[in-house]
Protein backbone atom coordinates (compact mmCIF):
# COMPACT_ATOMS: atom_id res chain seq x y z
CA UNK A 1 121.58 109.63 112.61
CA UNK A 2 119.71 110.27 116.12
CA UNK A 3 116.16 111.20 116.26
CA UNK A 4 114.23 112.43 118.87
CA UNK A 5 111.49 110.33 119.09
CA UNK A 6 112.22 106.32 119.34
CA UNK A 7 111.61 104.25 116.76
CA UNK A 8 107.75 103.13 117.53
CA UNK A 9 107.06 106.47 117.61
CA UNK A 10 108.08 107.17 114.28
CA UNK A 11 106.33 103.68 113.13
CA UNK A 12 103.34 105.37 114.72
CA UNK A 13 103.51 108.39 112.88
CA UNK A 14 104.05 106.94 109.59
CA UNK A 15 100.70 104.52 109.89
CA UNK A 16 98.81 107.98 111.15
CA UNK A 17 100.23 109.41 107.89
CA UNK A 18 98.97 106.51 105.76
CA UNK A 19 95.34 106.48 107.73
CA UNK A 20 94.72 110.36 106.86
CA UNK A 21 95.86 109.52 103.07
CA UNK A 22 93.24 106.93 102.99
CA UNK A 23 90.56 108.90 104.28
CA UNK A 24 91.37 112.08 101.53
CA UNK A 25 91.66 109.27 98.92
CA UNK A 26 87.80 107.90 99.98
CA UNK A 27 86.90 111.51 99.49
CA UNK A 28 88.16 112.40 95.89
CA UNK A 29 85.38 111.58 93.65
CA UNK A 30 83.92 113.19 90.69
CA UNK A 31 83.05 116.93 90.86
CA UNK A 32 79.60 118.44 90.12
CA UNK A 33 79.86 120.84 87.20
CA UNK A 34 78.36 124.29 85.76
CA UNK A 35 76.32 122.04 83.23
CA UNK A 36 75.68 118.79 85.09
CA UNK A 37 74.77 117.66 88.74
CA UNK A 38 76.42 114.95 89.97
CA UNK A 39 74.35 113.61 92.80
CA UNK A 40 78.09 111.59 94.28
CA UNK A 41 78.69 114.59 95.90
CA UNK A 42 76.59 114.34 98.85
CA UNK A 43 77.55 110.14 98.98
CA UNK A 44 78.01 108.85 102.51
CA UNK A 45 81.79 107.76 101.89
CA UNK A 46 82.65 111.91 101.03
CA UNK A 47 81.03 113.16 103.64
CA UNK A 48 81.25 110.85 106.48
CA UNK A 49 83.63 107.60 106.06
CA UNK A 50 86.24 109.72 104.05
CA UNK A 51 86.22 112.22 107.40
CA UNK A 52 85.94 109.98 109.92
CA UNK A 53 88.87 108.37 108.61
CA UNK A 54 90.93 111.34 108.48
CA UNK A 55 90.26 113.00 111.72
CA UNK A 56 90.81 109.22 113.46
CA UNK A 57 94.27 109.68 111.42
CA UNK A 58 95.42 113.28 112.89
CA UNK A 59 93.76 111.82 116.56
CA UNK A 60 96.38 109.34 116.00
CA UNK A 61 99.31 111.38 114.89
CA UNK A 62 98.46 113.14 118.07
CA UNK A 63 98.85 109.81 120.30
CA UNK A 64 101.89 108.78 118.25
CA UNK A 65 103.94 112.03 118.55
CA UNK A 66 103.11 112.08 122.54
CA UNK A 67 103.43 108.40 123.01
CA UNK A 68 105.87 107.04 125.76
CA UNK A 69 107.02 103.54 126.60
CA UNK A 70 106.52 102.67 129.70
CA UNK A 71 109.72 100.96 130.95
């Protein structure tokens, strides 16, 4: 089967893929409910690492879909 995109770019791609999985797994915690407050909510691995993370992993999806050997 031929792709479009070589090989390292696909390698590329799947490690972006795995980066932004980490960083929505680092933001799944447990939810604040109608009878409780859960002060993990506001922790600084939802709301900043978890994010961070992420966006670094669709900034790199970006660079590995428009990547290009240079020969």
């Amino acid at each position: 089967m031929k792709y479009n995109l070589p090989k390292l770019n696909l390698i590329l791609i799947a490690i972006s893929f795995v980066i932004i999985i980490i960083g929505f797994c680092l933001m799944v915690g447990e939810p604040s409910g109608a009878t409780e407050y859960n002060p993990d909510i506001f922790s600084f691995r939802r709301i900043t690492v978890g994010p961070m993370i992420s966006l670094f992993g669709f900034v790199m999806m970006v660079f590995a879909i428009l990547f290009k050997k240079r020969k």
